[in-house]
C-alpha atoms as a PDB file:
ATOM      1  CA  UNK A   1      94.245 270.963  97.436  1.00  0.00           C
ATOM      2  CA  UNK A   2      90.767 271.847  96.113  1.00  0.00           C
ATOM      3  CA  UNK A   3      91.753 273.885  93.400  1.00  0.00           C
ATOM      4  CA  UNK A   4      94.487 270.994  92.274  1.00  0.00           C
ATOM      5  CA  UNK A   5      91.169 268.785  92.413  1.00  0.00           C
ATOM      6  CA  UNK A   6      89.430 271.150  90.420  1.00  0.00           C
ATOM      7  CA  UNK A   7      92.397 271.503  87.587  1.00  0.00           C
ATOM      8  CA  UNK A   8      92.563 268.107  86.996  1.00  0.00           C
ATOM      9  CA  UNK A   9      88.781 267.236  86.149  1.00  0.00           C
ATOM     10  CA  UNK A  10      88.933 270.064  84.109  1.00  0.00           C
ATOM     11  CA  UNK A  11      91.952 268.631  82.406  1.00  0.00           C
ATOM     12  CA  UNK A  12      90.162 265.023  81.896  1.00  0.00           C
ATOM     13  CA  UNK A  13      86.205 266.921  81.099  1.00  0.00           C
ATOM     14  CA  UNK A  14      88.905 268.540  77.901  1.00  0.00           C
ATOM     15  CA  UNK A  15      90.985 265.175  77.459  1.00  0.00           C
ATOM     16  CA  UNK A  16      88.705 264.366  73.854  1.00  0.00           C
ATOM     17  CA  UNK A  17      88.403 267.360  72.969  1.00  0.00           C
ATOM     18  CA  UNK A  18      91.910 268.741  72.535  1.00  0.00           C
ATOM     19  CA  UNK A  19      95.025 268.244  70.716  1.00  0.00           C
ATOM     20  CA  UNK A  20      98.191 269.807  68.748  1.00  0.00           C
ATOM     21  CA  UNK A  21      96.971 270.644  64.964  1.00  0.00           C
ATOM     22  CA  UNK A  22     100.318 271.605  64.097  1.00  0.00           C
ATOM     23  CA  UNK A  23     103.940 270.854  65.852  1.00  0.00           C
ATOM     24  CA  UNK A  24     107.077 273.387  65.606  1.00  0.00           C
ATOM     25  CA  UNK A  25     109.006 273.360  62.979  1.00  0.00           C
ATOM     26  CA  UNK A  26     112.468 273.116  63.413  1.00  0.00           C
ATOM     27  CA  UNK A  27     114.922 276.414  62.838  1.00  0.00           C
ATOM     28  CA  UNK A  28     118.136 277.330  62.085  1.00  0.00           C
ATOM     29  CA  UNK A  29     118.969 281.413  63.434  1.00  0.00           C
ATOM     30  CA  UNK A  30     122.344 283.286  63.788  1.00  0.00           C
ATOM     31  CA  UNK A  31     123.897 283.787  67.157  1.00  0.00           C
ATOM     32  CA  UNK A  32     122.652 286.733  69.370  1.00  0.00           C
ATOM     33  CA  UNK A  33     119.298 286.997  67.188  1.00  0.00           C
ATOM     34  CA  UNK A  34     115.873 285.499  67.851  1.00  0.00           C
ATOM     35  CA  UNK A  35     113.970 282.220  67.646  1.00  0.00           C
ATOM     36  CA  UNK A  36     110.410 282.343  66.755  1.00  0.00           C
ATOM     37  CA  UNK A  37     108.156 278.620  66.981  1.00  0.00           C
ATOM     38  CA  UNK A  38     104.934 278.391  66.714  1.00  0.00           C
ATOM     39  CA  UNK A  39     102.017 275.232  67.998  1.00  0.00           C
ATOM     40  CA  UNK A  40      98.430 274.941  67.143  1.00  0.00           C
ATOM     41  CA  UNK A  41      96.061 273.588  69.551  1.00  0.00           C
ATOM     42  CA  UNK A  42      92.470 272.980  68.688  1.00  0.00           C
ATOM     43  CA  UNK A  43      89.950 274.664  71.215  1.00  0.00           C
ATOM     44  CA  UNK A  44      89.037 274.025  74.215  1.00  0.00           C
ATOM     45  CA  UNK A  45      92.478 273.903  76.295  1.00  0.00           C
ATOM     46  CA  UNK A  46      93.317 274.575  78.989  1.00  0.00           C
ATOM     47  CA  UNK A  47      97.538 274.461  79.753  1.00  0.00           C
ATOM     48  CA  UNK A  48     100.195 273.775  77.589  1.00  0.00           C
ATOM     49  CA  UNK A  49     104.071 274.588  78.032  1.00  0.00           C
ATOM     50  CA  UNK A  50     107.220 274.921  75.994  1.00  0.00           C
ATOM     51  CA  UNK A  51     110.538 273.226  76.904  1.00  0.00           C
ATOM     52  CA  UNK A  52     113.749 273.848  75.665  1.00  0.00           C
ATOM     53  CA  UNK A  53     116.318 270.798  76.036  1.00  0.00           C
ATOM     54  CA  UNK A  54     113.832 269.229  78.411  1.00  0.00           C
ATOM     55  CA  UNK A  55     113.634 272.197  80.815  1.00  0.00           C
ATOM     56  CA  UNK A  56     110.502 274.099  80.749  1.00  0.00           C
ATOM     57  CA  UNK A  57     111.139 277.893  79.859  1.00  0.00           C
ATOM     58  CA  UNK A  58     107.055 279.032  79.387  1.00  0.00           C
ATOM     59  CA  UNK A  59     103.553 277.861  80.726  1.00  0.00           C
ATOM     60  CA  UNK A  60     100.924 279.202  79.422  1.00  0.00           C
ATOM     61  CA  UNK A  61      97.017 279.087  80.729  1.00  0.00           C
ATOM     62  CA  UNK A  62      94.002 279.280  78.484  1.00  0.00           C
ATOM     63  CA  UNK A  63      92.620 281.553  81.191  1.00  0.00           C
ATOM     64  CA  UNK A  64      94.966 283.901  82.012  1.00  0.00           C
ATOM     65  CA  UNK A  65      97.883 284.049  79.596  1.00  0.00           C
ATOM     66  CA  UNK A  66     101.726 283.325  79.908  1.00  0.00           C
ATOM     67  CA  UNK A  67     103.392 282.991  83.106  1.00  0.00           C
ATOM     68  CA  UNK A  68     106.671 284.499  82.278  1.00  0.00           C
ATOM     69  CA  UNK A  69     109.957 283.389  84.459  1.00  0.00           C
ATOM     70  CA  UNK A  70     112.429 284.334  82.260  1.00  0.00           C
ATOM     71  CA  UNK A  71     112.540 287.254  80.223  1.00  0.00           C
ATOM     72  CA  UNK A  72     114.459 286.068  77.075  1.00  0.00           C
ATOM     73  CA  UNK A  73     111.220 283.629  76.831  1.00  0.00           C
ATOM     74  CA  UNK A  74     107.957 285.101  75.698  1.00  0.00           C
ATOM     75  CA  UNK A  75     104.833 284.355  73.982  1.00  0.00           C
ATOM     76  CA  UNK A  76     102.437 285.950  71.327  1.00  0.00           C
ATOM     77  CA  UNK A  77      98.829 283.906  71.450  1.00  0.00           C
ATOM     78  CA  UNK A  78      96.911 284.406  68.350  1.00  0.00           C
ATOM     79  CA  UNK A  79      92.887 282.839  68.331  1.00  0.00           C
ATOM     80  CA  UNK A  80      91.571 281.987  64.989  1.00  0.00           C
ATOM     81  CA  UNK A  81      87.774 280.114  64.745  1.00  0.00           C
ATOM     82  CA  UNK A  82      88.658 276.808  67.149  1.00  0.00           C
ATOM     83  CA  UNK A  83      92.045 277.046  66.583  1.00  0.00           C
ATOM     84  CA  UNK A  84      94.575 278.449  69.317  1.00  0.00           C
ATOM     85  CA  UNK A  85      97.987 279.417  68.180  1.00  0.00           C
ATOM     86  CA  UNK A  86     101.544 280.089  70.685  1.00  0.00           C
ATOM     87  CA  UNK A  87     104.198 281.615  69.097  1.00  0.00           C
ATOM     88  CA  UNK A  88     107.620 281.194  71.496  1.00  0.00           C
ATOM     89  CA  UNK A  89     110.024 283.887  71.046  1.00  0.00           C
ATOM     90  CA  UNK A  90     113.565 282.877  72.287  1.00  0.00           C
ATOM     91  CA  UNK A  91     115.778 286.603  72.776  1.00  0.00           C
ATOM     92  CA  UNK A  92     119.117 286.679  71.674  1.00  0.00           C
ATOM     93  CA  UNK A  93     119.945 283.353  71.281  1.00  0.00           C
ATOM     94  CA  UNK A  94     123.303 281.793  72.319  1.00  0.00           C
ATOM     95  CA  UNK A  95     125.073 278.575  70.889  1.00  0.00           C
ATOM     96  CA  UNK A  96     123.902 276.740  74.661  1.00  0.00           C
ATOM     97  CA  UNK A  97     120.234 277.163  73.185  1.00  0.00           C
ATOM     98  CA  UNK A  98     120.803 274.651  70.362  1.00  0.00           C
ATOM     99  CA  UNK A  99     118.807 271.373  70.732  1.00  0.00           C
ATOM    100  CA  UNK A 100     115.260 270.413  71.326  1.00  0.00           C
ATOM    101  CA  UNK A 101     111.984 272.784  71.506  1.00  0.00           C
ATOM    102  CA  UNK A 102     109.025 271.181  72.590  1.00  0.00           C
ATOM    103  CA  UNK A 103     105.097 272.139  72.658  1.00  0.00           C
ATOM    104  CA  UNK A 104     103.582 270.217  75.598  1.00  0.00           C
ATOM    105  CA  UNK A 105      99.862 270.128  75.327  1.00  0.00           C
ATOM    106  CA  UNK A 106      98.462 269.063  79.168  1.00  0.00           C
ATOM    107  CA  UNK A 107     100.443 266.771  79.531  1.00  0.00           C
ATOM    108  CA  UNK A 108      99.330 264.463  76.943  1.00  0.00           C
ATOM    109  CA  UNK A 109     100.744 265.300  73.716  1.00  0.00           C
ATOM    110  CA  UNK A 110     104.075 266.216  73.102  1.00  0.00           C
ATOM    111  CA  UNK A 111     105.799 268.166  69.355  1.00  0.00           C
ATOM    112  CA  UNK A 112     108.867 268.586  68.838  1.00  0.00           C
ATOM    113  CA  UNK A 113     111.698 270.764  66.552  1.00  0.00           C
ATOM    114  CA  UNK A 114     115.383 271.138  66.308  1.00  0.00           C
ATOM    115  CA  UNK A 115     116.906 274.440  67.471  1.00  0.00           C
ATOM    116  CA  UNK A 116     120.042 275.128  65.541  1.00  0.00           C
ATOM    117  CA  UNK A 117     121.997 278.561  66.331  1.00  0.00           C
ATOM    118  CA  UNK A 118     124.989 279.101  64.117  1.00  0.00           C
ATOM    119  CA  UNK A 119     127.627 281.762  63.343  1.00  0.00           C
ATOM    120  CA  UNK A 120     128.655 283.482  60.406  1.00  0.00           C
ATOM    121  CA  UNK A 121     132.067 283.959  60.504  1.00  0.00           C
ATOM    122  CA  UNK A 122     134.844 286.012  58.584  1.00  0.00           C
ATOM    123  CA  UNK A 123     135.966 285.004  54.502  1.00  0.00           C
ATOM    124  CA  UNK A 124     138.496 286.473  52.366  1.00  0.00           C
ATOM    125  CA  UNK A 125     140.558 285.514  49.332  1.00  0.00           C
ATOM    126  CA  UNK A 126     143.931 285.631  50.649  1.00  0.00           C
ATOM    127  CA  UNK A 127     146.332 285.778  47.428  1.00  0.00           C
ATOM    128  CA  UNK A 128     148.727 288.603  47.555  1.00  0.00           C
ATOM    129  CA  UNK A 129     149.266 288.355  43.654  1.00  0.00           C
ATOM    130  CA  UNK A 130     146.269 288.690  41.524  1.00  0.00           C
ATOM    131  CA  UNK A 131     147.569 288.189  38.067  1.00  0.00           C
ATOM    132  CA  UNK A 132     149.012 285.316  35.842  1.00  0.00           C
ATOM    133  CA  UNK A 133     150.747 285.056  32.660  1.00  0.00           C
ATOM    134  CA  UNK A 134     148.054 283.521  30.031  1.00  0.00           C
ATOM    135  CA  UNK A 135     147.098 280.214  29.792  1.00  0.00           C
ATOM    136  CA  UNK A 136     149.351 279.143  32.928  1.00  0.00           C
ATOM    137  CA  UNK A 137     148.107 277.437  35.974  1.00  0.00           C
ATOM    138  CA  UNK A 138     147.356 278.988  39.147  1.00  0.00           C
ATOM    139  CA  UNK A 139     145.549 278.956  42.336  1.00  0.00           C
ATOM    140  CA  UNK A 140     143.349 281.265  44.431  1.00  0.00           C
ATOM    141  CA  UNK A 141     142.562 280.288  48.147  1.00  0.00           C
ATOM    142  CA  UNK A 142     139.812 281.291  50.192  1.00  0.00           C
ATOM    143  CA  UNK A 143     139.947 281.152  53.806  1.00  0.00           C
ATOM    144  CA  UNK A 144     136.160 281.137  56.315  1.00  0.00           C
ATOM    145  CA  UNK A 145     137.209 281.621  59.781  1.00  0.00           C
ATOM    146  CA  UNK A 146     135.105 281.650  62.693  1.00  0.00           C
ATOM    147  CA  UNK A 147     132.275 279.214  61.145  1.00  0.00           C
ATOM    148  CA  UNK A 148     129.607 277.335  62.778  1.00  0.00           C
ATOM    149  CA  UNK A 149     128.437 275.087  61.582  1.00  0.00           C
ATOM    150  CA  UNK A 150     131.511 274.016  58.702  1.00  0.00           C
ATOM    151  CA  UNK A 151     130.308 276.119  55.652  1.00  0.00           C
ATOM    152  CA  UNK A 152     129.941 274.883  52.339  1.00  0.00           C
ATOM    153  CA  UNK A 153     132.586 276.822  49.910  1.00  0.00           C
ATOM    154  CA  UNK A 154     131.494 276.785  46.207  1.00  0.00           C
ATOM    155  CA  UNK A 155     132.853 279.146  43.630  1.00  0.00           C
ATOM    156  CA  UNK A 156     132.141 281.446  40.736  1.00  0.00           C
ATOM    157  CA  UNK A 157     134.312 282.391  37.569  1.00  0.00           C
ATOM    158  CA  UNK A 158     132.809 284.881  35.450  1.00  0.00           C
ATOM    159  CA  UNK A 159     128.744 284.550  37.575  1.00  0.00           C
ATOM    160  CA  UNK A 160     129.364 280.945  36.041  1.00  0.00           C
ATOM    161  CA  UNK A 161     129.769 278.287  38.787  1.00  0.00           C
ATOM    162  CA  UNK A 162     133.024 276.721  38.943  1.00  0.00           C
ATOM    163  CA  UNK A 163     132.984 273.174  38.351  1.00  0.00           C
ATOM    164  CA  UNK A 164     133.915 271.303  41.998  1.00  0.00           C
ATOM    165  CA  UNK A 165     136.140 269.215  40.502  1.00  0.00           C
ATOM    166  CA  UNK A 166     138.769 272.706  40.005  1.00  0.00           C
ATOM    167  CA  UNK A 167     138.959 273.130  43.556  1.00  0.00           C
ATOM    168  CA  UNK A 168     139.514 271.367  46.892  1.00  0.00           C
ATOM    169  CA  UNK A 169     137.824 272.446  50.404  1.00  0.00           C
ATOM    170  CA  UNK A 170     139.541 271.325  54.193  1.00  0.00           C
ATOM    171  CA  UNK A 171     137.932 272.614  57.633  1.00  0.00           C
ATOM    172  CA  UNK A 172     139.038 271.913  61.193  1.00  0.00           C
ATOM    173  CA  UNK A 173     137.329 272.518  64.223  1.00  0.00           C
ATOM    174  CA  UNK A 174     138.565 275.019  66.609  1.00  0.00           C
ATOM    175  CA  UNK A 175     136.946 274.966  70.136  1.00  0.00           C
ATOM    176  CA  UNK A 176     133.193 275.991  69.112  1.00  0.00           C
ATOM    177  CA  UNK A 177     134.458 277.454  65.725  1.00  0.00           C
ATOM    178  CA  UNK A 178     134.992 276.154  61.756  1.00  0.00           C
ATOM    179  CA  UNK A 179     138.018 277.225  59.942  1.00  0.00           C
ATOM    180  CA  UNK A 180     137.859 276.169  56.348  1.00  0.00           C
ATOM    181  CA  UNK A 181     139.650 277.015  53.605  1.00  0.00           C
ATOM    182  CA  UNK A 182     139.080 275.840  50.150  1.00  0.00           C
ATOM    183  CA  UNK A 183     141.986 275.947  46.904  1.00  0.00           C
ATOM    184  CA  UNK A 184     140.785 276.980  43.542  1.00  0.00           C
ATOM    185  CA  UNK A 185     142.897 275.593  40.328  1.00  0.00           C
ATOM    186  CA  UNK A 186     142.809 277.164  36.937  1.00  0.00           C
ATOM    187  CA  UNK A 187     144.218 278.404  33.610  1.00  0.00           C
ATOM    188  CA  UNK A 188     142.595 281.306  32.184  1.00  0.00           C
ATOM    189  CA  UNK A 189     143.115 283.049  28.683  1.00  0.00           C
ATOM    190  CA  UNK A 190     141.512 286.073  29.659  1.00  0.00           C
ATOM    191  CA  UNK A 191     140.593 288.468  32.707  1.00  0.00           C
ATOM    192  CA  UNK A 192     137.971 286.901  34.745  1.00  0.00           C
ATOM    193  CA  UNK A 193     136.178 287.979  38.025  1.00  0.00           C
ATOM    194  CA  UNK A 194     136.410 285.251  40.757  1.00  0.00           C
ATOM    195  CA  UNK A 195     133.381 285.039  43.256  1.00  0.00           C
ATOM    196  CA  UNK A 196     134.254 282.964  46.160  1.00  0.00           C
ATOM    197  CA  UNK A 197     130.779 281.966  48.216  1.00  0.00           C
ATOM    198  CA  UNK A 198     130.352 280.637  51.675  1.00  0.00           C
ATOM    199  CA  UNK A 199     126.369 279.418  53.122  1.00  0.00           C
ATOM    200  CA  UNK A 200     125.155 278.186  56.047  1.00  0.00           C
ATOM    201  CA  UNK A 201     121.333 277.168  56.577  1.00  0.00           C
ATOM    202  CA  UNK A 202     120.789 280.165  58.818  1.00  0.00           C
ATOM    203  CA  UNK A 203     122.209 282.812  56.301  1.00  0.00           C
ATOM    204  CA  UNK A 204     119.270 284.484  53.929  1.00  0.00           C
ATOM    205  CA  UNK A 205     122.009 284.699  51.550  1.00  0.00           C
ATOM    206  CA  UNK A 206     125.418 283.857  51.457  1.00  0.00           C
ATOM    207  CA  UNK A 207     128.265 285.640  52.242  1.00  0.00           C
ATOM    208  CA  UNK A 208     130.599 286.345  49.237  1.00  0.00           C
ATOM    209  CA  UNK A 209     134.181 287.620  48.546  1.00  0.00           C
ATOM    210  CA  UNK A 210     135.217 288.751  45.064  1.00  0.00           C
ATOM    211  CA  UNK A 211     138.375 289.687  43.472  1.00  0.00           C
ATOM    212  CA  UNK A 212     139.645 290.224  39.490  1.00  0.00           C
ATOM    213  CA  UNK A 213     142.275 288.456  38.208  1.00  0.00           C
ATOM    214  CA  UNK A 214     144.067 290.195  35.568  1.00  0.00           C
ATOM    215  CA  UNK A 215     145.990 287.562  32.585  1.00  0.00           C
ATOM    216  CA  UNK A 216     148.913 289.110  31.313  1.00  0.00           C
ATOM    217  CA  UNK A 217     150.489 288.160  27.675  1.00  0.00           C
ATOM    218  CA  UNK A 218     153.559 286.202  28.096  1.00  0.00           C
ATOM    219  CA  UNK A 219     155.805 289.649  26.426  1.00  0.00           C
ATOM    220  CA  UNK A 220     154.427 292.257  28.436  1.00  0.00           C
ATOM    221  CA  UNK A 221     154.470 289.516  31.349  1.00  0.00           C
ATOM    222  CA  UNK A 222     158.226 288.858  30.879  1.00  0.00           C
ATOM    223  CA  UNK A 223     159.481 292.438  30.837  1.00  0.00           C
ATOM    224  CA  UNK A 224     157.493 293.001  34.413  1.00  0.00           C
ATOM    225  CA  UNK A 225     159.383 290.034  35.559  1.00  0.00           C
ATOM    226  CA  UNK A 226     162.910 290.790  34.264  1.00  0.00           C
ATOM    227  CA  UNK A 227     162.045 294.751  36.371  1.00  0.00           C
ATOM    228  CA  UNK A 228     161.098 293.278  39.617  1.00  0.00           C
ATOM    229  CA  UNK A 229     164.024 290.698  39.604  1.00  0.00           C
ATOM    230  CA  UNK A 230     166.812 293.319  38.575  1.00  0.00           C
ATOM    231  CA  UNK A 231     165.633 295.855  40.749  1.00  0.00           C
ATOM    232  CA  UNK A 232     167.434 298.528  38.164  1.00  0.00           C
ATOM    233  CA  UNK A 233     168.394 299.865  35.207  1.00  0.00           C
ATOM    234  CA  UNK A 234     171.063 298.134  32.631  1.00  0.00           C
ATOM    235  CA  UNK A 235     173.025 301.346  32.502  1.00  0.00           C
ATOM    236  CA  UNK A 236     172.936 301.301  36.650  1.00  0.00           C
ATOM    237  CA  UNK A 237     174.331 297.658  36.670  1.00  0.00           C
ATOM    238  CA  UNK A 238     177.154 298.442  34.010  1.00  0.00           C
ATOM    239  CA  UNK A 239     178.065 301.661  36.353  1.00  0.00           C
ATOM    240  CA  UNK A 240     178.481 298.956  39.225  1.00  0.00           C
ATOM    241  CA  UNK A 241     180.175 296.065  37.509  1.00  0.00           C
ATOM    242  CA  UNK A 242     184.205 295.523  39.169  1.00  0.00           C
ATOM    243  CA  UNK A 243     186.419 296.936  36.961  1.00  0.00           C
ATOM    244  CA  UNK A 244     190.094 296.351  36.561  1.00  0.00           C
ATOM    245  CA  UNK A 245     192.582 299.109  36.740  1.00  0.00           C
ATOM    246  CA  UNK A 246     196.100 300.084  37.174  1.00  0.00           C
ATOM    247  CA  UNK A 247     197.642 301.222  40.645  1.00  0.00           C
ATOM    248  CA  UNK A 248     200.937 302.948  41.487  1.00  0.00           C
ATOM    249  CA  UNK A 249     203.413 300.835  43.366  1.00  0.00           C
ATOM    250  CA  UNK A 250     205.318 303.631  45.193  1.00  0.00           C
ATOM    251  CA  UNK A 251     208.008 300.780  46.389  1.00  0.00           C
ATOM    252  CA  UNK A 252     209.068 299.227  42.943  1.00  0.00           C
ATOM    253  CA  UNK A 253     211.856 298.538  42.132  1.00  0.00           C
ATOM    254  CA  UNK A 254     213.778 298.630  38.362  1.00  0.00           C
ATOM    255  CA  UNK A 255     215.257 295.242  39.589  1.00  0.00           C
ATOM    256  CA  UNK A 256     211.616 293.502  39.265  1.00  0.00           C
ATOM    257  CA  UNK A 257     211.757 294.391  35.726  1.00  0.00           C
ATOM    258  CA  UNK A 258     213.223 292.252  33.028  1.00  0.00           C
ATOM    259  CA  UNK A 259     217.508 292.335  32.424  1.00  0.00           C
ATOM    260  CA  UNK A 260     216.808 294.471  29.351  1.00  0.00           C
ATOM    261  CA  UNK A 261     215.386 297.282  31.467  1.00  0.00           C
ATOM    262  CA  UNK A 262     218.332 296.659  34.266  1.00  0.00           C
ATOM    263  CA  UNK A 263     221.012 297.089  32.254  1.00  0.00           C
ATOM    264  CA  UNK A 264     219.642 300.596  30.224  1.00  0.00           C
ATOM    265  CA  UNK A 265     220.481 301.959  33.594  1.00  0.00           C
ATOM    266  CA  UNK A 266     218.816 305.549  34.495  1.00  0.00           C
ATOM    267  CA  UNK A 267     216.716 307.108  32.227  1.00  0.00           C
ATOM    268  CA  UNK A 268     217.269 310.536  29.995  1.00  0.00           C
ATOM    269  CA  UNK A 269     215.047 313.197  31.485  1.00  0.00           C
ATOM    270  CA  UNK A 270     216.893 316.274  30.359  1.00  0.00           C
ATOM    271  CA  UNK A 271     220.495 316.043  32.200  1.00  0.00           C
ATOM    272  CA  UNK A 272     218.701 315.180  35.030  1.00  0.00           C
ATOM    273  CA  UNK A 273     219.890 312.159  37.299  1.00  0.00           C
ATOM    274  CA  UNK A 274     217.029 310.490  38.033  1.00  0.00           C
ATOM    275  CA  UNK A 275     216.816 307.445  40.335  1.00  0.00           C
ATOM    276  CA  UNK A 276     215.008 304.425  38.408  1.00  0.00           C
ATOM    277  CA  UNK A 277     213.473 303.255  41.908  1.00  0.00           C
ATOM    278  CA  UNK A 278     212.069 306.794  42.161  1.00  0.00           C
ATOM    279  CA  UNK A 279     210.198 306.153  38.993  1.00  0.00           C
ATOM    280  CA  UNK A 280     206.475 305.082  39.675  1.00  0.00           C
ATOM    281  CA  UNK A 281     205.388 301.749  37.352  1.00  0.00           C
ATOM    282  CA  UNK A 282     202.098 301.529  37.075  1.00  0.00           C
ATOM    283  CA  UNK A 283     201.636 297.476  37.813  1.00  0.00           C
ATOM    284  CA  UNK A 284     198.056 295.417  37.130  1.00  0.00           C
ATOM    285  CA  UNK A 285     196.227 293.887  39.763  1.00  0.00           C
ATOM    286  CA  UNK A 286     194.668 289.952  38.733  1.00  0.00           C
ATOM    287  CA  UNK A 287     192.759 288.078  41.262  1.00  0.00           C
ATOM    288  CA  UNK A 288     195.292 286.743  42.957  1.00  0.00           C
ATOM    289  CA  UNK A 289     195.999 289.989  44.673  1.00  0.00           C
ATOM    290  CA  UNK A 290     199.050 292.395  44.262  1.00  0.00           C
ATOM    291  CA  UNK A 291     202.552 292.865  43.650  1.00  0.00           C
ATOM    292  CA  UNK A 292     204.237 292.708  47.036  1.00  0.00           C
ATOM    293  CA  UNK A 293     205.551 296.005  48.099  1.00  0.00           C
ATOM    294  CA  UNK A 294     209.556 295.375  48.455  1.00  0.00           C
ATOM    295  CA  UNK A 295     211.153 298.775  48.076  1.00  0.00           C
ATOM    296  CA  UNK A 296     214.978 298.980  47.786  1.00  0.00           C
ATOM    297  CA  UNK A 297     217.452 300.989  48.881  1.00  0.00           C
ATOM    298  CA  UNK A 298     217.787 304.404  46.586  1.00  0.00           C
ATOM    299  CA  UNK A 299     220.882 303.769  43.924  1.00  0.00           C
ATOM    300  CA  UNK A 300     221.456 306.649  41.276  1.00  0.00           C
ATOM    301  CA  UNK A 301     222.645 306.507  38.030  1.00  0.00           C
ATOM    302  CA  UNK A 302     224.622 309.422  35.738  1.00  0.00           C
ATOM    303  CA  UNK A 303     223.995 309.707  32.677  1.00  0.00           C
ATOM    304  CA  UNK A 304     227.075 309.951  30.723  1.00  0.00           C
END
């Protein structure tokens, strides 16, 4: 009870004398790395404290240092003429530590600062086809997954930007995650490199993706065409085009054929009797199918 006594005079003897030259400033850090903020207090003090979302995470005493309870919270003090300077380090920070830091000066004066963590997710161009016959429209999608916060897309053609009228951007949220993919439109005459560029605050530099498109002239761009969509040679489609051709009918009969050939009877094959049914015809197949097969009973003719 006496030292309490004690702690607060010497808060109130200080109460003039002390106060917070400079506040945090707020910060925006990837997930899993650290958080560094800084307060200035003018000399003497005697406590001050950080909180983080209204919870207090250090305390530290102008006598005897910080008074650590958590190990992912730590301090580095720095003294300069009547100036006294805490530096909170936040260790591996998750996406629970976003919101509030504050610098707590005895209980008097409060400063505060934003804590934003974020994630930098995946990006890729995801076009399968990277060329175009010239002069003809086309489009190139890029796809961020995995974002936090939503990303801003912008694009470059050539290290020219692209102007954001040529291209459209969409995001939805996904549990604690951005997925955001943005269309590029255009018609180029010639081969141009396509830089497709994704930011968030807590990125040094942005993450890019880049592919070349090539432009094809509309001859050369044809043939290419007219070989993917045959699949094969000319000479190996003639060899497989349906072709009509004569079959034997074993069972025909001289009887099918006009009178004329009915009434010349057998046929001279060298004082041989031959037997006209015996004869094979050689008959034409249409569409309609084939002859049916009818064959008649064997009848011989002598020639006289």
């Amino acid at each position: 009870m006496h030292s309490t006594g004690c702690l607060l005079v010497l808060l109130h003897s200080f109460l003039g004398y002390s106060q917070i030259l400079q506040g945090p400033q707020s910060a925006a850090v990837l997930l899993n790395s650290d958080a560094l903020f800084n307060c200035t207090l003018s000399e003497p003090w005697v406590i001050m404290t950080w909180l983080l979302n209204g919870r207090t995470v250090l305390t530290i005493l102008s006598a005897t240092g910080p008074v650590v309870t958590n190990p992912r919270f730590t301090s580095r003090n720095n003294t300069q003429g009547n100036a006294f300077t805490a530096e909170l380090i936040i260790s591996k920070v998750s996406l629970q530590d976003s919101g509030v830091v504050m610098c707590d000066l005895q209980n008097i004066e409060t400063k505060e600062a934003n804590l934003s963590v974020q994630v930098n997710g995946s990006l890729q161009i995801t076009n399968h086809s990277l060329s175009v016959l010239q002069d003809h429209s086309t489009t190139i999608v890029c796809q961020a997954s995995k974002w936090y916060p939503e990303p801003k897309i912008t694009w470059m053609l050539n290290k020219t930007w692209a102007d954001p009228q040529n291209y459209t951007t969409g995001s939805s949220l996904s549990t604690e995650f951005y997925d955001t993919t943005s269309t590029l439109r255009l018609a180029p005459s010639s081969d141009v490199t396509i830089v497709c560029v994704a930011s968030i605050p807590a990125l040094p530099e942005p993450q890019t993706t880049t592919v070349n498109l090539t432009v094809t002239a509309e001859s050369s761009y044809q043939e290419e065409m007219r070989k993917v969509s045959q699949g094969r040679s000319p000479n190996e489609q003639n060899s497989k085009m349906p072709q009509i051709q004569g079959k034997i009918n074993l069972g025909f009969s001289a009887e099918n054929i006009s009178g004329n050939q009915e009434s010349q009877g057998s046929r001279d094959t060298g004082n041989k009797t031959v037997a006209l049914e015996q004869v094979p015809h050689v008959i034409q197949t249409n569409n309609k199918g084939h002859y049916p097969v009818n064959p008649k009973k064997m009848r011989q003719a002598t020639v006289v």
